[in-house]
C-alpha atoms as a PDB file:
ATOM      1  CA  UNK A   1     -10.316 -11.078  49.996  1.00  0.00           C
ATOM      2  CA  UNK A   2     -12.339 -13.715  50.200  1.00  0.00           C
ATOM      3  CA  UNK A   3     -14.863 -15.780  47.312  1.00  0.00           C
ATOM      4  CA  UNK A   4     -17.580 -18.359  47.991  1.00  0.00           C
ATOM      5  CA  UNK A   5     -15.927 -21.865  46.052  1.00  0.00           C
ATOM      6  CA  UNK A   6     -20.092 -22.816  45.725  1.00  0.00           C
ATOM      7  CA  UNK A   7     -21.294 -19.876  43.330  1.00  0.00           C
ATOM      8  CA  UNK A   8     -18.437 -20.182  41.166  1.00  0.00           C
ATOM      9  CA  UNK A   9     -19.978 -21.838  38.155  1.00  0.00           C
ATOM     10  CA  UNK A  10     -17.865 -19.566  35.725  1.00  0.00           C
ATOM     11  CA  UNK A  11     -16.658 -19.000  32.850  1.00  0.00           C
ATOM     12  CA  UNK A  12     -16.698 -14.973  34.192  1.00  0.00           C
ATOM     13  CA  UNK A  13     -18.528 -12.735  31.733  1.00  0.00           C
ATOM     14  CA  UNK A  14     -19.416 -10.322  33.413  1.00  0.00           C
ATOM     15  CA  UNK A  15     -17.919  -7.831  36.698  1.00  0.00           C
ATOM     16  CA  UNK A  16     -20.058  -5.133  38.958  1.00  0.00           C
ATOM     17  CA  UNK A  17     -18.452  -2.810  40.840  1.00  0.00           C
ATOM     18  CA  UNK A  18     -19.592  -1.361  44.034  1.00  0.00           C
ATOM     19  CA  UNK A  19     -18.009   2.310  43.867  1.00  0.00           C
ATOM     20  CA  UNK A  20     -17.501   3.612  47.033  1.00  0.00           C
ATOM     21  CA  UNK A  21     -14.223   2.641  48.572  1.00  0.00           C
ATOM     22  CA  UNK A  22     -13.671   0.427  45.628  1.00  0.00           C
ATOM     23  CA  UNK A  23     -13.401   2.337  42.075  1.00  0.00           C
ATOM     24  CA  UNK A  24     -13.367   5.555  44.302  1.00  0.00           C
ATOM     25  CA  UNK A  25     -12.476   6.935  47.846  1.00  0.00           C
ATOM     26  CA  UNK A  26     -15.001   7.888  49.662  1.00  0.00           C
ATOM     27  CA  UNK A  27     -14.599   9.720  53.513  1.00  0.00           C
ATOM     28  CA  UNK A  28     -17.330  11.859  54.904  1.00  0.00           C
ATOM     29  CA  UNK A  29     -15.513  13.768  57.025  1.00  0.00           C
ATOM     30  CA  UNK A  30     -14.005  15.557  53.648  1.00  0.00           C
ATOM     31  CA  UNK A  31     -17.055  17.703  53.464  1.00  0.00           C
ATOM     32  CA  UNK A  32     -16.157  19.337  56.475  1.00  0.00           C
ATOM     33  CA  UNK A  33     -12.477  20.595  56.400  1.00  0.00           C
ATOM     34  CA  UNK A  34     -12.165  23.063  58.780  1.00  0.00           C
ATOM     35  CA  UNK A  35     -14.508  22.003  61.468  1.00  0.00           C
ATOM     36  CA  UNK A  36     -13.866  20.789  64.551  1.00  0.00           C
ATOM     37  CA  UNK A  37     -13.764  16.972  64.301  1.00  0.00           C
ATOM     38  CA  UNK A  38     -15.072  16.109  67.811  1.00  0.00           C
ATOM     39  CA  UNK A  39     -17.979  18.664  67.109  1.00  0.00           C
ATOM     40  CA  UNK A  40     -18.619  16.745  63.541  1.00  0.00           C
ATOM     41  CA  UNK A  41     -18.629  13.144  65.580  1.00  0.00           C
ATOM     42  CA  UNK A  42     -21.160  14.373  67.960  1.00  0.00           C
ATOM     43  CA  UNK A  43     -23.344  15.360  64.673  1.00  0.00           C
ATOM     44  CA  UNK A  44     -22.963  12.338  63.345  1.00  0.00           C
ATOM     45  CA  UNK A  45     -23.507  10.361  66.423  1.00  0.00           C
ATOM     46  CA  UNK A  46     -26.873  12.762  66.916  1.00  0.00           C
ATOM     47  CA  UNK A  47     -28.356  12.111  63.590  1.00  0.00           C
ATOM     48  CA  UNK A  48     -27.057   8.087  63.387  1.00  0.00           C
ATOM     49  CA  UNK A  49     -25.007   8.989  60.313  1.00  0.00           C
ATOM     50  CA  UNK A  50     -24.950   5.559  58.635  1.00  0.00           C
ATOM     51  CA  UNK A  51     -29.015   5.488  58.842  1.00  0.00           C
ATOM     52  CA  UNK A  52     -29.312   8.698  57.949  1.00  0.00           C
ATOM     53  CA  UNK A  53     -27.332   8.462  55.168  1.00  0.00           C
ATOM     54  CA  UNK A  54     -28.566   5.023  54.195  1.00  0.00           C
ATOM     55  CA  UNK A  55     -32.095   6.646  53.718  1.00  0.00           C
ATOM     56  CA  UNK A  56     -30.556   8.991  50.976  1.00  0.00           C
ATOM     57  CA  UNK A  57     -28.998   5.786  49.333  1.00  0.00           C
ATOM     58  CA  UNK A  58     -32.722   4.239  49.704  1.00  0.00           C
ATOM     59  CA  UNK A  59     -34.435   6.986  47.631  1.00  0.00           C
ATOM     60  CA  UNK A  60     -34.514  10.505  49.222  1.00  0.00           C
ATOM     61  CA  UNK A  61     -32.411  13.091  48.316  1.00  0.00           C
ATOM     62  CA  UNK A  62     -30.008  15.030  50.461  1.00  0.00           C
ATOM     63  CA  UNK A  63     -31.964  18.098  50.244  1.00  0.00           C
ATOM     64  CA  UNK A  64     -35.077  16.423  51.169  1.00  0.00           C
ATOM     65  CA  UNK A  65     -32.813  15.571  54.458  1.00  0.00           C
ATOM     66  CA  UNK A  66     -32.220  18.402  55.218  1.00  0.00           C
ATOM     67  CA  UNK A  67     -35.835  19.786  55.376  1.00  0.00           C
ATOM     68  CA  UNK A  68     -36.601  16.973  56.966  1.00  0.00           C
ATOM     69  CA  UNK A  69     -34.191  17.898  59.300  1.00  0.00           C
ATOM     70  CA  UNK A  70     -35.200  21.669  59.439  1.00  0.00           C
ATOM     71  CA  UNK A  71     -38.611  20.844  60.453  1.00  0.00           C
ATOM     72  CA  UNK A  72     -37.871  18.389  62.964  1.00  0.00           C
ATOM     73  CA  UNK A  73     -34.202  18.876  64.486  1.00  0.00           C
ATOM     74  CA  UNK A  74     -33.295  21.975  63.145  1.00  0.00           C
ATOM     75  CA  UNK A  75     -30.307  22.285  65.323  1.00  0.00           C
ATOM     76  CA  UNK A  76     -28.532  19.823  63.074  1.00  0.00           C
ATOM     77  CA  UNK A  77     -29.702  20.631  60.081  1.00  0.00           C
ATOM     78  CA  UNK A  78     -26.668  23.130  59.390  1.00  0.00           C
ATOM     79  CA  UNK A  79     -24.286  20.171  58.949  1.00  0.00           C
ATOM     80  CA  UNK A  80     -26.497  18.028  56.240  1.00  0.00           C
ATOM     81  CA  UNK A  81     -26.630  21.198  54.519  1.00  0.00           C
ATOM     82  CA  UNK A  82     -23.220  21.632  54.703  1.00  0.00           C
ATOM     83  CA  UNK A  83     -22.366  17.829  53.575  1.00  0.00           C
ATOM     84  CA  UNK A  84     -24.819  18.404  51.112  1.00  0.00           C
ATOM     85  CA  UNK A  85     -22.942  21.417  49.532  1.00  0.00           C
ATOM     86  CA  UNK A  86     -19.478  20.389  50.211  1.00  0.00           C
ATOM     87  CA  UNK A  87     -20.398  16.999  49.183  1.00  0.00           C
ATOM     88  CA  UNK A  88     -17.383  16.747  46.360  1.00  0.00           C
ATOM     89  CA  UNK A  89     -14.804  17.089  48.942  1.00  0.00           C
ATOM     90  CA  UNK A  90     -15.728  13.354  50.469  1.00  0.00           C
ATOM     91  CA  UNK A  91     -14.353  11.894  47.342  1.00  0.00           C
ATOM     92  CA  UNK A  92     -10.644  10.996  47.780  1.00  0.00           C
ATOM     93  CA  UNK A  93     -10.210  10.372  43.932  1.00  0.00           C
ATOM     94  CA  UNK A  94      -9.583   7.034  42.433  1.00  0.00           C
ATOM     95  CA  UNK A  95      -8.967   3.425  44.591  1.00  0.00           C
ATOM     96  CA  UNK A  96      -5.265   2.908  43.784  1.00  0.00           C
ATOM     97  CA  UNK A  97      -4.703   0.034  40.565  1.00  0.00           C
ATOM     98  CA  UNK A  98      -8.623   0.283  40.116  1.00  0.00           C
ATOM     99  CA  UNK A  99      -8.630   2.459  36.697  1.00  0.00           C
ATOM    100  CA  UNK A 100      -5.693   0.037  35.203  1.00  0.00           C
ATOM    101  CA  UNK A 101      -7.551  -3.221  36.512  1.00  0.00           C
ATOM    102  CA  UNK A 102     -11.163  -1.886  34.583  1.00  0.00           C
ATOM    103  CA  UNK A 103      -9.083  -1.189  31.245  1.00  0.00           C
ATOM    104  CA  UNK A 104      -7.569  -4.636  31.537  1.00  0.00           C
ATOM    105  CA  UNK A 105     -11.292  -6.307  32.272  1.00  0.00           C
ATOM    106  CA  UNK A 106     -12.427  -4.223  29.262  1.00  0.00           C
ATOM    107  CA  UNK A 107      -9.533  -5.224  26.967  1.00  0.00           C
ATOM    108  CA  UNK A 108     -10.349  -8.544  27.873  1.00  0.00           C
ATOM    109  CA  UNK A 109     -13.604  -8.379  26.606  1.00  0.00           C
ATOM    110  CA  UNK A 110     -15.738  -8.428  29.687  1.00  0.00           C
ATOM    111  CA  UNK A 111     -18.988  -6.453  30.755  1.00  0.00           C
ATOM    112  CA  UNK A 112     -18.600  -4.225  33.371  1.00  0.00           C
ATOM    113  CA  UNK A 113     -21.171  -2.559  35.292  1.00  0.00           C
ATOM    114  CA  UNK A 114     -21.670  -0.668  38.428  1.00  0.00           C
ATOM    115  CA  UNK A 115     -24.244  -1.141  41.207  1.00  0.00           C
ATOM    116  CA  UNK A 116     -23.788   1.332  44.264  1.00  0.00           C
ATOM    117  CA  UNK A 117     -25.422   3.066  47.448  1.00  0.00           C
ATOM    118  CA  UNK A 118     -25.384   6.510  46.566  1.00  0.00           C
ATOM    119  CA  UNK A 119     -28.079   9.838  46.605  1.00  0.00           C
ATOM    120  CA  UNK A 120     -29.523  10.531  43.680  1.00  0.00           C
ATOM    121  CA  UNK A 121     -28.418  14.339  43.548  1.00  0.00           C
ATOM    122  CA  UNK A 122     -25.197  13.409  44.447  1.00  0.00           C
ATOM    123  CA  UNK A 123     -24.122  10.653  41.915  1.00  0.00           C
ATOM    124  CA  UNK A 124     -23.367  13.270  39.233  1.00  0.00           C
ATOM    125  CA  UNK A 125     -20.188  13.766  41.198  1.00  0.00           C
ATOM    126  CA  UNK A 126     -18.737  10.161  40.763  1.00  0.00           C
ATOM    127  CA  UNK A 127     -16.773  10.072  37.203  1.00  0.00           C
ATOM    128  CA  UNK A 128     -15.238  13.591  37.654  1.00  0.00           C
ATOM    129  CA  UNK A 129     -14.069  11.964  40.774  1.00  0.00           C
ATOM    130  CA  UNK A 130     -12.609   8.806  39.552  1.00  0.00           C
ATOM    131  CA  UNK A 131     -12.987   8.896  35.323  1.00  0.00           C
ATOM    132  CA  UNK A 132     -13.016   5.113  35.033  1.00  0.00           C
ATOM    133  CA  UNK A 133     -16.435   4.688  36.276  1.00  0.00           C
ATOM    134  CA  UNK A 134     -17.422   6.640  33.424  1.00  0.00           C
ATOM    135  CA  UNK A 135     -15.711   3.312  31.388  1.00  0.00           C
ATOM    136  CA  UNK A 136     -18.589   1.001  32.874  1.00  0.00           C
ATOM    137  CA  UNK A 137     -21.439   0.014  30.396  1.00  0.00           C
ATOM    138  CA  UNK A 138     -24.217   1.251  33.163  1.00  0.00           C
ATOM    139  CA  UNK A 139     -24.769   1.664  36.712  1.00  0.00           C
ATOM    140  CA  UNK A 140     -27.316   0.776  38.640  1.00  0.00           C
ATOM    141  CA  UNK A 141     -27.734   3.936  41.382  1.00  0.00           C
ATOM    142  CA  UNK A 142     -29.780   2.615  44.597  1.00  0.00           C
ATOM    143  CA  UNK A 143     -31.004   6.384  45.044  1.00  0.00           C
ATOM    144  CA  UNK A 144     -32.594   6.833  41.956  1.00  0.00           C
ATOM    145  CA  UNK A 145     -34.038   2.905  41.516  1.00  0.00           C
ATOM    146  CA  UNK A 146     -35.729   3.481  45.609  1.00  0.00           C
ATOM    147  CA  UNK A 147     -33.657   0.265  46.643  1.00  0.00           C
ATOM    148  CA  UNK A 148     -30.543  -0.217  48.370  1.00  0.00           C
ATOM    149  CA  UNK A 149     -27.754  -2.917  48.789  1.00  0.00           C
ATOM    150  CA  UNK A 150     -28.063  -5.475  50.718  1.00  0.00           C
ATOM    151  CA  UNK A 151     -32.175  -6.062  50.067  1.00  0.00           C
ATOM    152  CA  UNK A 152     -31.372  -8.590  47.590  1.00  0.00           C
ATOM    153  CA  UNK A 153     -33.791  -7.102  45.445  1.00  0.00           C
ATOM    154  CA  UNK A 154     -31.480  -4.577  43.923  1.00  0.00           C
ATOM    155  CA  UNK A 155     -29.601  -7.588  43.136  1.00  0.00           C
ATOM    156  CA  UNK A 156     -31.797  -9.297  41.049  1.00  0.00           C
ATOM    157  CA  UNK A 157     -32.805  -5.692  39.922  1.00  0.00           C
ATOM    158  CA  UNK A 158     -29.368  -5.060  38.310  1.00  0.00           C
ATOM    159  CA  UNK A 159     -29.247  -8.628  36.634  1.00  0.00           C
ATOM    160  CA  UNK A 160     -31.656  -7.638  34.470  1.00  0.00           C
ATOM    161  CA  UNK A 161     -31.299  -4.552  33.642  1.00  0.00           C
ATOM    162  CA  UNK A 162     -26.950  -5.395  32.657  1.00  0.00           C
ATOM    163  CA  UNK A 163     -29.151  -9.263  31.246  1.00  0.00           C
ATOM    164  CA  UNK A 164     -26.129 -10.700  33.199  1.00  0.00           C
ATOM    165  CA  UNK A 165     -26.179 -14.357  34.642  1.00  0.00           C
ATOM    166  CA  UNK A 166     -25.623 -14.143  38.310  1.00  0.00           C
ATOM    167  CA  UNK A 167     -23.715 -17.428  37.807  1.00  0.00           C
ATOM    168  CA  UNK A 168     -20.650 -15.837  35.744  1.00  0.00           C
ATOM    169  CA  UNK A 169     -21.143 -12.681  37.068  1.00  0.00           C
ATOM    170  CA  UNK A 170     -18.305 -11.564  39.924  1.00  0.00           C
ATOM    171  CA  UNK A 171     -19.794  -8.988  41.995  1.00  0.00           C
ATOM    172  CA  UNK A 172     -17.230  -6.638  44.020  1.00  0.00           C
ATOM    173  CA  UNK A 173     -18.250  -4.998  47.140  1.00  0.00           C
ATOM    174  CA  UNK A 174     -15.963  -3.511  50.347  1.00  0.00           C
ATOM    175  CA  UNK A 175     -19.058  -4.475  52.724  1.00  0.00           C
ATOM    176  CA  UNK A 176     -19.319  -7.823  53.674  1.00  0.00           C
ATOM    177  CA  UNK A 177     -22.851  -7.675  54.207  1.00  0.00           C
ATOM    178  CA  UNK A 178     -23.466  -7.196  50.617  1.00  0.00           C
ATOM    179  CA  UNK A 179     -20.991  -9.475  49.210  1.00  0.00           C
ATOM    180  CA  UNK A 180     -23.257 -12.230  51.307  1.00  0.00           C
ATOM    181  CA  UNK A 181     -26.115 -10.577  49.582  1.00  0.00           C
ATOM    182  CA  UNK A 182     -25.261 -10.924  46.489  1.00  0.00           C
ATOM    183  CA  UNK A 183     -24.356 -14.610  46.874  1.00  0.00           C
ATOM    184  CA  UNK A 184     -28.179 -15.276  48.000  1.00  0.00           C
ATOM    185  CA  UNK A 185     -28.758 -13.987  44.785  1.00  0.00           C
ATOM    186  CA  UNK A 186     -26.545 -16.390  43.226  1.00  0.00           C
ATOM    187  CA  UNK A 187     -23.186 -14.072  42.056  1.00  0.00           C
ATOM    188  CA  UNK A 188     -19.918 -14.876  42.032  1.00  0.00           C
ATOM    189  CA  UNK A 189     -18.693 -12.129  45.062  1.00  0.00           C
ATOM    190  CA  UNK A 190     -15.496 -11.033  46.142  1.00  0.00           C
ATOM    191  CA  UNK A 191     -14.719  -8.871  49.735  1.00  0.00           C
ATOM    192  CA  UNK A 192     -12.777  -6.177  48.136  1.00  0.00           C
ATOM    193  CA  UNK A 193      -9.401  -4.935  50.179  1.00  0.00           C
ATOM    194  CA  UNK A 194      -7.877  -3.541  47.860  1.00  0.00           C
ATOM    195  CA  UNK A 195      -7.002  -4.024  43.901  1.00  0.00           C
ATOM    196  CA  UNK A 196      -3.858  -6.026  44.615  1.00  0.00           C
ATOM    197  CA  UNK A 197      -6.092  -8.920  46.026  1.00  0.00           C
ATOM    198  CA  UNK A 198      -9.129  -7.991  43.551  1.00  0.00           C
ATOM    199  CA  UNK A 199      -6.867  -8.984  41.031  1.00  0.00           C
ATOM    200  CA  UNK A 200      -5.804 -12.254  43.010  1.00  0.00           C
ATOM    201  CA  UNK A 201      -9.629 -12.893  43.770  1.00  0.00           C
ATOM    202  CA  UNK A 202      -9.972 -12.411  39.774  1.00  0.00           C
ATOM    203  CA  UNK A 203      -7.530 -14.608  38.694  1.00  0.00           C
ATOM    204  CA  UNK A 204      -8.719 -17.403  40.948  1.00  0.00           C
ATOM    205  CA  UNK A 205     -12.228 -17.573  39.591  1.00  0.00           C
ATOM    206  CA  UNK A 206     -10.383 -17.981  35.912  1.00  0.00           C
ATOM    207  CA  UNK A 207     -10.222 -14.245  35.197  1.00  0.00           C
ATOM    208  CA  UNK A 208      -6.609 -13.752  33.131  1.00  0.00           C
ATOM    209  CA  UNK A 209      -5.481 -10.972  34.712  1.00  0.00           C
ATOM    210  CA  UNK A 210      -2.135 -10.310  35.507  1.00  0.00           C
ATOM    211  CA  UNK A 211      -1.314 -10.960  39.461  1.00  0.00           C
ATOM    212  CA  UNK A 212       0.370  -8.529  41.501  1.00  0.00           C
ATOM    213  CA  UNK A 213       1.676  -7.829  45.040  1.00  0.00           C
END
């Protein structure tokens, strides 16, 4: 877990959460259980997977993927359509210690917002998945705003909106590459590994949260 010493200019008022992988579990391969996982790789290997599904997070929607994908590979448009429709079955449920760490930020009186890489007509799926996003005051959804982590415009996009100073603002992230983002930006950030050391992380900047192994 690490935190960049030269953005802390504290006190913290203010966290964001990235969701995926840090409030809750995300794993593609969960939308296709029962499939042949060599046969799913060589999908995801055809269509560049992490581009592909970076475009969703950028603006377009799954289904518009898959006719995309219909009219110009339709050989692997079958397994988009299937993510698409089995989509609830990549979320694994909350990130262990993450629902009891956002009710101690909130009893502590601090803002908490979300800002995540997700589809549009897939973000409805998040809180029945892991009920403590549901507990943050708003989220910024890359999909539906046409901007994706880590342009740094989303960045300065979701300051605004939450009217948060980047300065005592902690933004957590399980990417690297947006954690460094952020930073241009001028947040606090913090390389999430898990809630144990998010906590750590937290208490370091000032944050009074309890510390635990």
């Amino acid at each position: 877990m690490a935190t960049d010493p030269a953005t802390a200019r504290g006190p913290v008022e203010a966290v964001i959460y990235d969701l995926g992988n840090v409030l809750v579990g995300w794993d593609p391969y969960g939308a296709f259980d029962g499939l042949d996982r060599a046969a799913v790789d060589d999908w995801m290997a055809d269509v560049d997977f992490a581009a592909f599904n970076h475009a969703q997070d950028a603006g377009r929607t799954w289904s518009e993927a898959v006719a995309h994908l219909e009219a110009t590979r339709p050989h692997l448009a079958a397994y988009a359509e299937r993510y698409r429709t089995a989509y609830p079955g990549t979320l694994t449920g909350p990130v262990p210690g993450s629902a009891e760490l956002v009710d101690e930020l909130d009893e502590l009186g601090l803002r908490l917002y979300g800002l995540t890489n997700w589809a549009a007509d897939t973000f409805h799926h998040a809180v029945p998945a892991a009920p403590a996003i549901g507990r943050l005051g708003d989220v910024v959804v890359s999909g539906l705003v046409g901007v994706a982590k880590p342009d740094p415009a989303i960045f300065r996009l979701a300051a605004g909106r939450f009217a948060v100073d980047p300065g005592r603002t902690v933004f957590v992230d399980d990417t690297a590459r947006n954690v460094e983002a952020a930073r241009t930006v001028g947040f606090q950030a913090v390389h999430f590994t898990g809630t144990p050391a998010l906590r750590t992380a937290l208490a370091d900047l000032g944050v009074p949260v309890r510390r635990r192994p």
